[in-house]
N, C-alpha and C. Protein backbone atom coordinates (compact mmCIF):
# COMPACT_ATOMS: atom_id res chain seq x y z
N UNK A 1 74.80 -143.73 -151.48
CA UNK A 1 75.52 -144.98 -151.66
C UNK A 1 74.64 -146.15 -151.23
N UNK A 2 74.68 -147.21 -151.82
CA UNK A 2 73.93 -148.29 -151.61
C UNK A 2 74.60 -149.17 -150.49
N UNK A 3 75.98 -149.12 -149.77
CA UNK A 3 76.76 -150.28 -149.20
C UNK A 3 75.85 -149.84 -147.76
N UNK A 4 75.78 -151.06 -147.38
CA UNK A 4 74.85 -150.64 -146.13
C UNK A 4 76.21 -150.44 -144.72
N UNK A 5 77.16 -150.08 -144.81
CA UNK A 5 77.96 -149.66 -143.75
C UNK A 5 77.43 -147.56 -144.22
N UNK A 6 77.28 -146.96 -145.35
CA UNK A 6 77.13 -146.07 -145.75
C UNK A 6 75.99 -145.57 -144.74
N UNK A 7 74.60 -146.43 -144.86
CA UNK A 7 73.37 -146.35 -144.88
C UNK A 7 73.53 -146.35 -142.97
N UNK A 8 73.94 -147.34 -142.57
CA UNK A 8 74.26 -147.74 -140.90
C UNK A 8 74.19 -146.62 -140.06
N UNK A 9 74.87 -145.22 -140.33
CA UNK A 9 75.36 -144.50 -139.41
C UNK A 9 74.91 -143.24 -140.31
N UNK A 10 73.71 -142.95 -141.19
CA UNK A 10 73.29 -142.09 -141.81
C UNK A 10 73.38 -140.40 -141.01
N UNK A 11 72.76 -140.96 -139.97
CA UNK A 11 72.78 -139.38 -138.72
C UNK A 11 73.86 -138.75 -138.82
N UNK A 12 74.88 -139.41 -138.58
CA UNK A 12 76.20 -138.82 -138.61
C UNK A 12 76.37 -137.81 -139.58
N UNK A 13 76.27 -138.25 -140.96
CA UNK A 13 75.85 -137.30 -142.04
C UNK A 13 75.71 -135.97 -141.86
N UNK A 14 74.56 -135.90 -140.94
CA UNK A 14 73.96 -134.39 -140.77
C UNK A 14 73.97 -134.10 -139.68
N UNK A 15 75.63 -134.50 -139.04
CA UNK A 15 75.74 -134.00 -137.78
C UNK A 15 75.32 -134.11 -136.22
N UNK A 16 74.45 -134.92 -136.69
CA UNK A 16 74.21 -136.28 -135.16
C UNK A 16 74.60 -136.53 -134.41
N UNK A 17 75.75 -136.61 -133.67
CA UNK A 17 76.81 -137.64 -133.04
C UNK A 17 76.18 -139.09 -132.65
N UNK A 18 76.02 -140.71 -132.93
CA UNK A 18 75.70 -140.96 -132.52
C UNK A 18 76.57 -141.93 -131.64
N UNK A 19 78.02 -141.48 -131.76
CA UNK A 19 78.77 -142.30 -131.17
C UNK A 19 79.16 -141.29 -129.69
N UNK A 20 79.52 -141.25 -128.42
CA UNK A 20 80.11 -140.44 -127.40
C UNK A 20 81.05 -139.84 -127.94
N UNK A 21 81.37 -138.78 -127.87
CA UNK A 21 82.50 -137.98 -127.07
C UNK A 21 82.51 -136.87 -126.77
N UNK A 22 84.08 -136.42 -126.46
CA UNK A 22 83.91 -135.86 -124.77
C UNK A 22 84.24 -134.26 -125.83
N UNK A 23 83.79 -133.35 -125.63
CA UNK A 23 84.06 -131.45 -126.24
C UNK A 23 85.62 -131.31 -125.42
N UNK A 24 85.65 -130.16 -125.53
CA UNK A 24 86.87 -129.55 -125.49
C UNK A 24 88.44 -130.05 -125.67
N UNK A 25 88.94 -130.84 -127.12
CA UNK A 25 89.78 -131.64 -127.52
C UNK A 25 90.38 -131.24 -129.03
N UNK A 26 90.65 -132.23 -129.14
CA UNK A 26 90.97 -132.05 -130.65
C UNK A 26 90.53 -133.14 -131.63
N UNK A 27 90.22 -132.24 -132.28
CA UNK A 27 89.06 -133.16 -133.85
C UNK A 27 90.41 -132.96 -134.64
N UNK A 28 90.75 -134.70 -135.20
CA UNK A 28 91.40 -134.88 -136.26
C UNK A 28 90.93 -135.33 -137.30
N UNK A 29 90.58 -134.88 -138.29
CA UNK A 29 89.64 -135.41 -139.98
C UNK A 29 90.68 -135.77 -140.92
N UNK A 30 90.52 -137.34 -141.13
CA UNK A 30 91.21 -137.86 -142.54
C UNK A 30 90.37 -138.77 -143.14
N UNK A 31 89.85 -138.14 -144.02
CA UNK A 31 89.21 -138.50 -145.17
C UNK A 31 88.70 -140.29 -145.36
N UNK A 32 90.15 -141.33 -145.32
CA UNK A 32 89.80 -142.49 -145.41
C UNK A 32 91.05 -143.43 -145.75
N UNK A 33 91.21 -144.29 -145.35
CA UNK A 33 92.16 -145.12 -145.00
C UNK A 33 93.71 -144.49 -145.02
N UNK A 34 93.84 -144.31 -146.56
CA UNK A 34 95.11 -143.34 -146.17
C UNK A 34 95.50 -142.66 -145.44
N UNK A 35 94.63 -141.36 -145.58
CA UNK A 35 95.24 -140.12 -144.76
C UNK A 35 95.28 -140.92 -143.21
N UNK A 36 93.85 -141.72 -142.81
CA UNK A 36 94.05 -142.47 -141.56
C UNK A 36 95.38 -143.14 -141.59
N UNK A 37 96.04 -143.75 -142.07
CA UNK A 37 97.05 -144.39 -141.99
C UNK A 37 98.58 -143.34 -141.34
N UNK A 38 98.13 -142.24 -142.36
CA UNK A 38 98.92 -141.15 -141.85
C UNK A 38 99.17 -139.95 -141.08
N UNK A 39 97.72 -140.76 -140.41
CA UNK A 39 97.73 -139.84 -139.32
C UNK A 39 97.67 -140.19 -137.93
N UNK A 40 98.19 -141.62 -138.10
CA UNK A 40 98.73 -143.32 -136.74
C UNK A 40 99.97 -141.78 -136.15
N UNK A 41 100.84 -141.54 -136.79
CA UNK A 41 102.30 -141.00 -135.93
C UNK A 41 101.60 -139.75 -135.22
N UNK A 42 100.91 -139.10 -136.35
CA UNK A 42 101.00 -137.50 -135.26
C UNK A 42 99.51 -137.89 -134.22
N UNK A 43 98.59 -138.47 -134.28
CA UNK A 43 97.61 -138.90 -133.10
C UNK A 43 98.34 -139.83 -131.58
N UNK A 44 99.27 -140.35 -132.31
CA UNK A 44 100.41 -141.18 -131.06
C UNK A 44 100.92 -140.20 -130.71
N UNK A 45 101.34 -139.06 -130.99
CA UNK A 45 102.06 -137.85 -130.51
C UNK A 45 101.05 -137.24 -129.69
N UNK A 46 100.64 -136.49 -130.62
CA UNK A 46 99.13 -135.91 -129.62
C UNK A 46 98.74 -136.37 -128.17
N UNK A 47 98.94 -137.61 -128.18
CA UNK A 47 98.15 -138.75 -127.22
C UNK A 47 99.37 -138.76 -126.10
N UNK A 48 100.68 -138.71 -126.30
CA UNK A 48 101.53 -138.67 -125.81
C UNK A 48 101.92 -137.12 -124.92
N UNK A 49 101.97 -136.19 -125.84
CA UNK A 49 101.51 -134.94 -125.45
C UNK A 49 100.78 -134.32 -124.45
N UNK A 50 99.89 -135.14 -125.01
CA UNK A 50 98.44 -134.37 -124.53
C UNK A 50 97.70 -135.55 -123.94
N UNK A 51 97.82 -136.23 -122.90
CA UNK A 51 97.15 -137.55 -122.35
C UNK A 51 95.77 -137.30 -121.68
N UNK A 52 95.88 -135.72 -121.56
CA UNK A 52 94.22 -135.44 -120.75
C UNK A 52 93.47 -135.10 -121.94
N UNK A 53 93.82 -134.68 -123.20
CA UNK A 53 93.07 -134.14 -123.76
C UNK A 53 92.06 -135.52 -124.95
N UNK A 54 90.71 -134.88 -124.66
CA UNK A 54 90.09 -135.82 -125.77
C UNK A 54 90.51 -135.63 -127.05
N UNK A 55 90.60 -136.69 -128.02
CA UNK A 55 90.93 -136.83 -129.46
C UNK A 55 89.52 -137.56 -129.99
N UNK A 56 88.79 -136.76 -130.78
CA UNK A 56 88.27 -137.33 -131.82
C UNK A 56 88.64 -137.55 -133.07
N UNK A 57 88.37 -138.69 -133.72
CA UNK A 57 89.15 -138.90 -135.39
C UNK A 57 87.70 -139.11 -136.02
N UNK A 58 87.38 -138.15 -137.20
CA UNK A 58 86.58 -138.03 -138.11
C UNK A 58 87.18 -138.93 -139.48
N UNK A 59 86.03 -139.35 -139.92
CA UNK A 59 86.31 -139.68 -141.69
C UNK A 59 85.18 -139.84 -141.87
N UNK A 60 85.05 -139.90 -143.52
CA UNK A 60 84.00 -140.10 -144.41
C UNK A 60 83.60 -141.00 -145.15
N UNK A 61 84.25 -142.81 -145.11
CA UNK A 61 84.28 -143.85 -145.35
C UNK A 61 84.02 -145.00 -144.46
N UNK A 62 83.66 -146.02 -144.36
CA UNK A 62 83.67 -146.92 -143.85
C UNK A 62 84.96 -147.52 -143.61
N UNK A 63 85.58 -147.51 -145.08
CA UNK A 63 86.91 -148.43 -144.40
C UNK A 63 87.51 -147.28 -143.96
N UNK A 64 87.70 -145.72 -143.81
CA UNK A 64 88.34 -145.11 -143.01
C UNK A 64 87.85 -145.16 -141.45
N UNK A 65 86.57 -145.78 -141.08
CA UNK A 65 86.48 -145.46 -139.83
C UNK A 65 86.33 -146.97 -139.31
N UNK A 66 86.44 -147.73 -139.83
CA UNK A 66 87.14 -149.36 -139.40
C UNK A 66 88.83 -148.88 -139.34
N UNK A 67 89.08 -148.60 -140.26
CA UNK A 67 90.63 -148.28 -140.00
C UNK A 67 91.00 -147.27 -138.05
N UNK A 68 90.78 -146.52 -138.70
CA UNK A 68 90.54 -145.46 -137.41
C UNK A 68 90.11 -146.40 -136.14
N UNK A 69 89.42 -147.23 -136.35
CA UNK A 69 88.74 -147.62 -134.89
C UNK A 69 89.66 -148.95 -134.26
N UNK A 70 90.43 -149.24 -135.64
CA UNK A 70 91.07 -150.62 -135.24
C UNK A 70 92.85 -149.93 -135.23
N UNK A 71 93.33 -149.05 -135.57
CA UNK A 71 94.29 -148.13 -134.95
C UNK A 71 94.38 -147.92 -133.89
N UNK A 72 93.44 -147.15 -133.61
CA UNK A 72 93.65 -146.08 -131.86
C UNK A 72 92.57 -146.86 -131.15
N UNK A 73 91.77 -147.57 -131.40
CA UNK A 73 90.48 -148.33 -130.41
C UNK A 73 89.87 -147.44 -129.58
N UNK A 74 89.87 -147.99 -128.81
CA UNK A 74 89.35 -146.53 -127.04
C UNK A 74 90.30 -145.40 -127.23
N UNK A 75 91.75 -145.09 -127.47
CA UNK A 75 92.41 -144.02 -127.24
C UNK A 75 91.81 -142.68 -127.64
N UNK A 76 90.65 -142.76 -128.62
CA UNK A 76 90.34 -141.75 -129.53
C UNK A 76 88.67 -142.02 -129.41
N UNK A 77 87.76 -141.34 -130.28
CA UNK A 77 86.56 -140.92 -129.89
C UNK A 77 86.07 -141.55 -131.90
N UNK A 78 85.70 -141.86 -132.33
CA UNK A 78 85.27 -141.88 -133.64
C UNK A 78 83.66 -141.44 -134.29
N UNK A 79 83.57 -140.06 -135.32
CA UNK A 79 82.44 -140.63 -135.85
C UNK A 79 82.75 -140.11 -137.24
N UNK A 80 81.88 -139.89 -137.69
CA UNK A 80 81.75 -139.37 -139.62
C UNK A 80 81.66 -137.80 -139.48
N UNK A 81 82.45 -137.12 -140.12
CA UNK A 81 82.13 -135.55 -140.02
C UNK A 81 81.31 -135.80 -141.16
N UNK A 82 80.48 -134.84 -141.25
CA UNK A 82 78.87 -134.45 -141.49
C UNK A 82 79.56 -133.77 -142.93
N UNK A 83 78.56 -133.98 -143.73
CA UNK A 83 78.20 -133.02 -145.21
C UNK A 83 78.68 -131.69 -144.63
N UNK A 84 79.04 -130.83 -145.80
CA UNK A 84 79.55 -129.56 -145.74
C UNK A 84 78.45 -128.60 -145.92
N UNK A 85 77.59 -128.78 -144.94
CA UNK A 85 76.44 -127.95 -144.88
C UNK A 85 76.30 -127.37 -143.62
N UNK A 86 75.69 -126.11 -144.09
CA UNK A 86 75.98 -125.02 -142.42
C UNK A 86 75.32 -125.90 -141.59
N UNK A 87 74.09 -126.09 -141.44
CA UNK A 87 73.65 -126.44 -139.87
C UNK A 87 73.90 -128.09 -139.93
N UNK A 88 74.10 -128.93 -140.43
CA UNK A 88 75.17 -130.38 -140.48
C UNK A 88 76.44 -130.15 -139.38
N UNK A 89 77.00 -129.12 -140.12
CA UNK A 89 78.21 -128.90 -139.29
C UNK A 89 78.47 -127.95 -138.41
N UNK A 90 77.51 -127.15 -137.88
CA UNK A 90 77.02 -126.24 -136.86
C UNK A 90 77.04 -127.08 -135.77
N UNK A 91 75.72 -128.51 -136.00
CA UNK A 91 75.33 -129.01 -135.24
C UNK A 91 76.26 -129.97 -134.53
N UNK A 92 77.54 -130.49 -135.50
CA UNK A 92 78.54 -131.60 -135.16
C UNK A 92 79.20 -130.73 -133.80
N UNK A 93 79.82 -129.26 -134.66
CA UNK A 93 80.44 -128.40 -134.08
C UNK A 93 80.08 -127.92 -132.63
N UNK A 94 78.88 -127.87 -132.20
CA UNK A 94 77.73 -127.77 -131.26
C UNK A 94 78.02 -128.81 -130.24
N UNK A 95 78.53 -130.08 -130.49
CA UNK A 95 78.56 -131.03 -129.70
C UNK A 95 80.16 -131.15 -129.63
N UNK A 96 80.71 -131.29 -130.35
CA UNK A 96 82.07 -131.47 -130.26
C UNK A 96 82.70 -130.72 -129.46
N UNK A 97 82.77 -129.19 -129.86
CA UNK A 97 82.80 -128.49 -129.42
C UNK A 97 84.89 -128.20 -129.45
N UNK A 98 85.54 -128.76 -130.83
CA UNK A 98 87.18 -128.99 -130.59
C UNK A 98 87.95 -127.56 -130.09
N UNK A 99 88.72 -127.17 -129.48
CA UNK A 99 89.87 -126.38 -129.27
C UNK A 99 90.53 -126.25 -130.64
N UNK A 100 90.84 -127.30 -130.97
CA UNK A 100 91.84 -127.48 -132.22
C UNK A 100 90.93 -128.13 -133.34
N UNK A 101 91.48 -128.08 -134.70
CA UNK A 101 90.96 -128.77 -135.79
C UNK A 101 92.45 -129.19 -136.44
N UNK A 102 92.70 -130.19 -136.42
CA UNK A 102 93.54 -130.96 -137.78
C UNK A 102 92.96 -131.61 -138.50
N UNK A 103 93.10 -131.28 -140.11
CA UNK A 103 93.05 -132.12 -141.30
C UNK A 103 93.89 -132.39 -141.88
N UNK A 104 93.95 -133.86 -142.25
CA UNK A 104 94.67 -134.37 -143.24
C UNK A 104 94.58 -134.33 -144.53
N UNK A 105 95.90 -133.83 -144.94
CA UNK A 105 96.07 -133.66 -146.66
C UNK A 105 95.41 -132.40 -146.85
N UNK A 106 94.20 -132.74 -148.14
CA UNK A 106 93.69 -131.33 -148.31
C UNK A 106 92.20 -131.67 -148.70
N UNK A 107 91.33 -131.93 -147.48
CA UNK A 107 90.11 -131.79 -147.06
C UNK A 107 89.69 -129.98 -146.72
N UNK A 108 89.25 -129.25 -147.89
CA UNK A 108 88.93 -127.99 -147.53
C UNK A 108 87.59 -127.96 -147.78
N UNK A 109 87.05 -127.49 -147.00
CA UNK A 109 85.61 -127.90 -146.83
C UNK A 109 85.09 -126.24 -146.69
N UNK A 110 84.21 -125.81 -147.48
CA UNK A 110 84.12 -123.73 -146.97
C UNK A 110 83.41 -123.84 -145.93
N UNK A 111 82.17 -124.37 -145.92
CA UNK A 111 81.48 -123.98 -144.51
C UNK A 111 81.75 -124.81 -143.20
N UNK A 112 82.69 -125.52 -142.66
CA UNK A 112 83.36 -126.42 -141.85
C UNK A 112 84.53 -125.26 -141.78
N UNK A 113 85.30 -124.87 -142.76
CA UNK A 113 86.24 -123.86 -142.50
C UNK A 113 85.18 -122.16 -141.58
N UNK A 114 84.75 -121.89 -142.40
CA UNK A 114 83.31 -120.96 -141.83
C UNK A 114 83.22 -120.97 -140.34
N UNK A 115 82.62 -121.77 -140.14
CA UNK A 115 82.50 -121.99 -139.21
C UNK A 115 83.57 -122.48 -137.77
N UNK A 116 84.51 -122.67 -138.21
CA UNK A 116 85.61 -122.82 -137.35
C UNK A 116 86.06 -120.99 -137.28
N UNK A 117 86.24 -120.72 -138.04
CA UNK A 117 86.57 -119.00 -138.26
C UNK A 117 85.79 -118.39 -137.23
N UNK A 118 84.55 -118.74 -137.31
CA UNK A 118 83.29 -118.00 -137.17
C UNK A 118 83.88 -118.25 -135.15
N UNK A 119 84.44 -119.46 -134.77
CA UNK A 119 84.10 -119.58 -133.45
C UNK A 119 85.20 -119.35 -132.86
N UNK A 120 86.15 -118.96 -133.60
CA UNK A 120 87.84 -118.92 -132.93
C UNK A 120 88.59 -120.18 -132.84
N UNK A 121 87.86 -121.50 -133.89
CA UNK A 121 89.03 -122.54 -133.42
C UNK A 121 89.94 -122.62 -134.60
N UNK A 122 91.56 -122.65 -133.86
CA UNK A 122 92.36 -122.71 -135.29
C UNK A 122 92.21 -124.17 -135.97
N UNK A 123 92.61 -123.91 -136.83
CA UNK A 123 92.57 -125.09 -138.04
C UNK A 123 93.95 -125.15 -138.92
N UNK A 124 94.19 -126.49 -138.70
CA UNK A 124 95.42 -126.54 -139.32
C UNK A 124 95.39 -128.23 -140.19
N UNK A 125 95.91 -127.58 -141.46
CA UNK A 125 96.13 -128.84 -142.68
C UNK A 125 97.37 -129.25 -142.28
N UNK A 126 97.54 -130.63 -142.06
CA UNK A 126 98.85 -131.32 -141.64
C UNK A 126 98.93 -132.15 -143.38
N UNK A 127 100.33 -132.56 -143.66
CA UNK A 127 100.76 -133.12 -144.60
C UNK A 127 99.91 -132.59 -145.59
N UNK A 128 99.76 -131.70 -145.94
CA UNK A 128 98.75 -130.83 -147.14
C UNK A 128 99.43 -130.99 -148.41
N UNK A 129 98.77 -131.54 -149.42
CA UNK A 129 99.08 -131.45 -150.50
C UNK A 129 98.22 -130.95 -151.64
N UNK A 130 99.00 -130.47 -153.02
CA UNK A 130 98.17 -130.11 -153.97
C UNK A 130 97.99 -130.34 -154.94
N UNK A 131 97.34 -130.81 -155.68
CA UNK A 131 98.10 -131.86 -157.02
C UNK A 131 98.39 -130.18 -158.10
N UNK A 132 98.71 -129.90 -159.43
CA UNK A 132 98.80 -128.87 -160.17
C UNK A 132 97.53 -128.76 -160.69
N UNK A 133 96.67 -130.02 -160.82
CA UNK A 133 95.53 -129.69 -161.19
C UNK A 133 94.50 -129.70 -160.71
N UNK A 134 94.61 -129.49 -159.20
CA UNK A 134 93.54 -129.02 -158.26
C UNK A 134 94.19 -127.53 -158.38
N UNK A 135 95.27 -127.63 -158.33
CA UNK A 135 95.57 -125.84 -158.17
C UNK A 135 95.29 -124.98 -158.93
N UNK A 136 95.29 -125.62 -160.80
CA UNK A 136 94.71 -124.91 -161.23
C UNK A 136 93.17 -124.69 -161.29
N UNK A 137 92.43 -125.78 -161.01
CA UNK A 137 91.10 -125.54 -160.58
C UNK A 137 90.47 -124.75 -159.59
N UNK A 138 91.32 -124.54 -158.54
CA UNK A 138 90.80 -123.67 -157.28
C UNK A 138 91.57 -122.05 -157.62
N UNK A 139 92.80 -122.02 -158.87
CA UNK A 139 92.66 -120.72 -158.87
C UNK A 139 91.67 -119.82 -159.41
N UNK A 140 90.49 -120.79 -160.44
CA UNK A 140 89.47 -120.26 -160.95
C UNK A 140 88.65 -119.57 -159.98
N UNK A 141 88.50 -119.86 -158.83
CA UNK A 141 87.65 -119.12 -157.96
C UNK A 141 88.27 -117.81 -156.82
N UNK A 142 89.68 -117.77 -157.21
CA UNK A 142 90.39 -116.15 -156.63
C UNK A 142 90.03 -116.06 -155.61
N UNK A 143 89.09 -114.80 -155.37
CA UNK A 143 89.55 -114.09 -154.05
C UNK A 143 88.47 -115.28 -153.35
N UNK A 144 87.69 -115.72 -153.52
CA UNK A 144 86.64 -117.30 -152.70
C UNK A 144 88.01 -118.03 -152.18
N UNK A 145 88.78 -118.41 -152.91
CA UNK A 145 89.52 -119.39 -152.61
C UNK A 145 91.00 -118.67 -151.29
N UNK A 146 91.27 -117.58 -152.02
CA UNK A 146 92.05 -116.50 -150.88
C UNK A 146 91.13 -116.24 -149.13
N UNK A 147 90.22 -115.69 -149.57
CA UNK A 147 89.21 -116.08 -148.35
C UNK A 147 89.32 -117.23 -147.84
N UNK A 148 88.98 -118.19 -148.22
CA UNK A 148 88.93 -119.70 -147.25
C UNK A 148 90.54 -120.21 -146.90
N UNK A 149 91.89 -119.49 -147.86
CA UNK A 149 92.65 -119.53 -147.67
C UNK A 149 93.27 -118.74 -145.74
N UNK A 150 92.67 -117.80 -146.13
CA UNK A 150 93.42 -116.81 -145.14
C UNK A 150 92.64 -117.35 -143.58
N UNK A 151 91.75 -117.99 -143.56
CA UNK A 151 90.68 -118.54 -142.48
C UNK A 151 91.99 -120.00 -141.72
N UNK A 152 92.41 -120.71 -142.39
CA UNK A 152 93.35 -121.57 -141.85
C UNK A 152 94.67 -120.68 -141.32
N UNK A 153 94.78 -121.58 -140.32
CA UNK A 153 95.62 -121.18 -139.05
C UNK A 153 96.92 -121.40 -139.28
N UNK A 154 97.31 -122.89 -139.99
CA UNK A 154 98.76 -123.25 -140.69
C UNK A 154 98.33 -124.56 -141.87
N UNK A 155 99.17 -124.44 -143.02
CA UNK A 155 99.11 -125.52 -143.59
C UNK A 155 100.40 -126.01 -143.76
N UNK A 156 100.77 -126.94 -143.14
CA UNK A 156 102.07 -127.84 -143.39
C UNK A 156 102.40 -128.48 -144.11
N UNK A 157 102.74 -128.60 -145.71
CA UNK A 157 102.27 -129.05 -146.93
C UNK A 157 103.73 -130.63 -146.66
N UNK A 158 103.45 -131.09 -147.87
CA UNK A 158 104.30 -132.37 -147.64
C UNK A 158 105.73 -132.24 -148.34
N UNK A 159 105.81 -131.00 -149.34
CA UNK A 159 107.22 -130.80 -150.25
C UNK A 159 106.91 -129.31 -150.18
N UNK A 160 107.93 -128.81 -150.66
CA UNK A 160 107.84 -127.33 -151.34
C UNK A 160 107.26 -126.95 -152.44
N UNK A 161 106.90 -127.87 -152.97
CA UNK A 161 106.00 -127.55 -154.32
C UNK A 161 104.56 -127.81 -154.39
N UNK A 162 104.30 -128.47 -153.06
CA UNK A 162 102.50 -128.24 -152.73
C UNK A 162 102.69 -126.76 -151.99
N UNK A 163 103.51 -126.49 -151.35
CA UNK A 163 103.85 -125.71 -150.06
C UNK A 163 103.59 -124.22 -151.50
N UNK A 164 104.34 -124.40 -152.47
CA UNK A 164 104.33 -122.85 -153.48
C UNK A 164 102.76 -123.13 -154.36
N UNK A 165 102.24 -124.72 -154.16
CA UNK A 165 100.74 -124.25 -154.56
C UNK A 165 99.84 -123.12 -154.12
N UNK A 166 100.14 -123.36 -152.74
CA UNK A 166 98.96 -123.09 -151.87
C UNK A 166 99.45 -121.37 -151.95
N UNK A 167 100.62 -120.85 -152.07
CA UNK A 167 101.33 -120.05 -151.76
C UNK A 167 100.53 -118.93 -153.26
N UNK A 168 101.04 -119.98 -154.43
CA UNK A 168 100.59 -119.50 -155.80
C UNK A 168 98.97 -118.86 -155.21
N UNK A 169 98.00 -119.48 -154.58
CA UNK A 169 96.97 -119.69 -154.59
C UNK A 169 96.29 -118.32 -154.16
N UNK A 170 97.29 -117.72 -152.62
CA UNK A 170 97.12 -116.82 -152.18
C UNK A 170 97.25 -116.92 -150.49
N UNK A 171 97.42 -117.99 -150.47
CA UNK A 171 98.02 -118.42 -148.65
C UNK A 171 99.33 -117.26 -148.45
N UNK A 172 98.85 -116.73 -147.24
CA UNK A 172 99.79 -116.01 -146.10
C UNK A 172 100.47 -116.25 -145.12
């Protein structure tokens, strides 16, 4: 991308951290403004909940992580989760180090999922949705997609009819 907020915080990309925070917490990933928007109630919960525990909020936009930063400010930890590449996200994973993983909507990422599998942290899709024609696109890949299926911990879809996507798909 050419926008130089893109270019600014490139490291991040490949798993860098170059902003602080603190390991043993919970990493929340929403994509970009939206899902950030909708994910203001359950991070106020969390925070409420859980007042010792660190919260980091990931996204992959600029205006999602202006959003994010002008939401929660200090309450939360902010940087860019990294490309979906093993040692990108080895290395994020390495530093972060979350207890928990929440994503918003339906950010499925295989080797970010992989690798959460790989270390024992659950992972859970909050407000998950599916459009019919992502569903039929991801049933092209079967038992790949059942695999990365069965690796998530819960997906909490937003209706019953993303909820019988994922279900169609091969979710347990």
């Amino acid at each position: 991308r050419k926008a130089p907020a893109y270019r600014k915080r490139w490291a991040e990309r490949y798993g860098f951290c170059q902003n602080k925070v603190e390991p043993d917490g919970i990493l929340l990933h929403s994509v970009s403004v939206g899902e950030t928007l909708a994910a203001i109630p359950l991070v106020r919960a969390l925070r409420h909940r859980y007042p010792s525990m660190p919260i980091t909020v990931t996204t992959m936009t600029p205006t999602g992580s202006e959003r994010a930063m002008s939401a929660f400010g200090k309450d939360v930890h902010h940087v860019y989760l990294p490309y979906d590449l093993p040692g990108a996200m080895n290395r994020f994973l390495n530093t972060v180090q979350p207890k928990l993983v929440i994503v918003m909507e339906t950010e499925l990422w295989p080797n970010m999922v992989a690798a959460l599998h790989k270390r024992k942290i659950p992972l859970v899709i909050a407000n998950a949705r599916l459009s019919e024609r992502s569903a039929k696109g991801y049933a092209k890949l079967g038992g790949f997609m059942r695999r990365l299926l069965s690796r998530i911990t819960l997906i909490a879809a937003q209706n019953e009819e993303d909820g019988n996507r994922f279900l169609a798909l091969g979710l347990k």
